[in-house]
Protein backbone atom coordinates (compact mmCIF):
# COMPACT_ATOMS: atom_id res chain seq x y z
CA UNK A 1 105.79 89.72 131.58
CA UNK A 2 104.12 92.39 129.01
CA UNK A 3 101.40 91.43 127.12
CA UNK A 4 101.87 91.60 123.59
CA UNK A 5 99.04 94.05 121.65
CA UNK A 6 97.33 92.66 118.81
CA UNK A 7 96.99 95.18 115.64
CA UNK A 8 93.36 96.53 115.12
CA UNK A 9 91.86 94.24 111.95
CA UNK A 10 88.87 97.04 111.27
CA UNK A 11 87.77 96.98 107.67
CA UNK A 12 87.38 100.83 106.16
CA UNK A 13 83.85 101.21 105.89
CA UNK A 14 81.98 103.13 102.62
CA UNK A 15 79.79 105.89 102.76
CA UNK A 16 77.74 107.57 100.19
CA UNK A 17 78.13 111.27 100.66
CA UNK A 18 76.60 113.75 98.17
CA UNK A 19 76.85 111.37 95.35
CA UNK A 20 80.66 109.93 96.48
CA UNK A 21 82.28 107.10 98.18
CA UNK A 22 84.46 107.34 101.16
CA UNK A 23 86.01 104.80 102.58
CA UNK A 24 87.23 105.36 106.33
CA UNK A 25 88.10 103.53 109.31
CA UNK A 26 88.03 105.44 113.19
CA UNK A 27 86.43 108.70 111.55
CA UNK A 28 89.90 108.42 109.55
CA UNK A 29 89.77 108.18 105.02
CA UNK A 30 91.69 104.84 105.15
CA UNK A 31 92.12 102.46 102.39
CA UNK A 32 94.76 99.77 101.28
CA UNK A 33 95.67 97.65 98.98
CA UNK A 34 95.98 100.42 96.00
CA UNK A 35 92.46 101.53 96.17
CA UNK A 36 91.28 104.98 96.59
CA UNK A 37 89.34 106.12 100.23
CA UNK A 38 87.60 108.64 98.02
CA UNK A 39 85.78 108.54 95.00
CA UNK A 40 83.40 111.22 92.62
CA UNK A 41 81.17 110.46 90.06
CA UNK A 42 83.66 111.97 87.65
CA UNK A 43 86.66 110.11 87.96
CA UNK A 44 88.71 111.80 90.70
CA UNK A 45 90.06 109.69 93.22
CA UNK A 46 92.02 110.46 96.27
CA UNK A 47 94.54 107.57 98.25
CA UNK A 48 94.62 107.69 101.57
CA UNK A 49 95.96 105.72 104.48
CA UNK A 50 95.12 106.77 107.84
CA UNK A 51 94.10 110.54 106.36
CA UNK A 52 97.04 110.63 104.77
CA UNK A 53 97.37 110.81 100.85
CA UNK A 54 99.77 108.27 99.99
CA UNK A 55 100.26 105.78 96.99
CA UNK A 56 102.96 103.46 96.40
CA UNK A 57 101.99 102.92 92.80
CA UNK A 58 101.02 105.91 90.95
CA UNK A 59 99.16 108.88 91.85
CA UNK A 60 97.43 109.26 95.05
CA UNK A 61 95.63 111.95 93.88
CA UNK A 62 93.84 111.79 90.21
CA UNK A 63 91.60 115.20 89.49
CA UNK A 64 89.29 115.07 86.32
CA UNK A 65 87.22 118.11 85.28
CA UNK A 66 83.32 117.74 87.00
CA UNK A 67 82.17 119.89 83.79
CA UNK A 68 83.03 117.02 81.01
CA UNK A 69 85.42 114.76 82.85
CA UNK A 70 88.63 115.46 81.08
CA UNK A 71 91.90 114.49 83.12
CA UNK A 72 93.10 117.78 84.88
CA UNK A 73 95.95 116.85 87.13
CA UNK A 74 97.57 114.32 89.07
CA UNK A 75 99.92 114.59 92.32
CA UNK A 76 102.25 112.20 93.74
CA UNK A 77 102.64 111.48 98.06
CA UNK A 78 104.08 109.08 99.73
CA UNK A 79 103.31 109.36 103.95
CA UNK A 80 101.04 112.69 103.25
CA UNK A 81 104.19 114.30 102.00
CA UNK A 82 103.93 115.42 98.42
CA UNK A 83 106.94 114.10 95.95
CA UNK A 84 107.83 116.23 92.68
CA UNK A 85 107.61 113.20 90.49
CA UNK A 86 107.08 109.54 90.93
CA UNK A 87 109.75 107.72 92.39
C-alpha cells in the first residue's frame, strides 16, 4: 500500500534586504493569502507564489516612483504569466 505524502506547512520567512522585505520559503519569494513576497520603502510591491508573480485579486505587481512615490504602473499575472487586463 503507498503511503500518502503530507503537503509541506513551511511559513515564508521575512528578510530585511537593503531597506526591503522579502518574504520566501525554500530560497523561493512565496507568499499567500493576498499579500505581497516583496516590499520597498516606497510603495512597490511584488506577489509571488512559489517565484512566480501571481495575484488573484488585483495587481501582482504595483510600481511607485522611488524619487517622490507617485504610482507609476501596475501589471496583472496569474501563474507567472502576464494577463493584458484583469480578469
Amino acid at each position: 500500500m503507498a503511503r500518502k505524502h503530507r503537503p509541506l506547512k513551511l511559513k515564508p520567512k521575512c528578510k530585511l534586504v537593503e531597506g526591503h522585505e522579502e518574504w520566501s520559503v525554500l530560497g523561493m519569494y512565496h507568499r499567500e493569502n493576498g499579500l505581497p513576497a516583496i516590499v520597498y520603502p516606497d510603495g512597490t510591491e511584488f506577489y509571488l507564489e512559489h517565484n512566480k508573480y501571481h495575484r488573484e485579486n488585483g495587481p501582482a505587481v504595483i510600481m511607485y516612483s522611488s524619487v517622490d512615490s507617485r504610482f507609476v504602473d501596475r501589471e496583472y499575472y496569474l501563474l507567472g504569466v502576464k494577463q493584458k487586463k484583469f480578469v
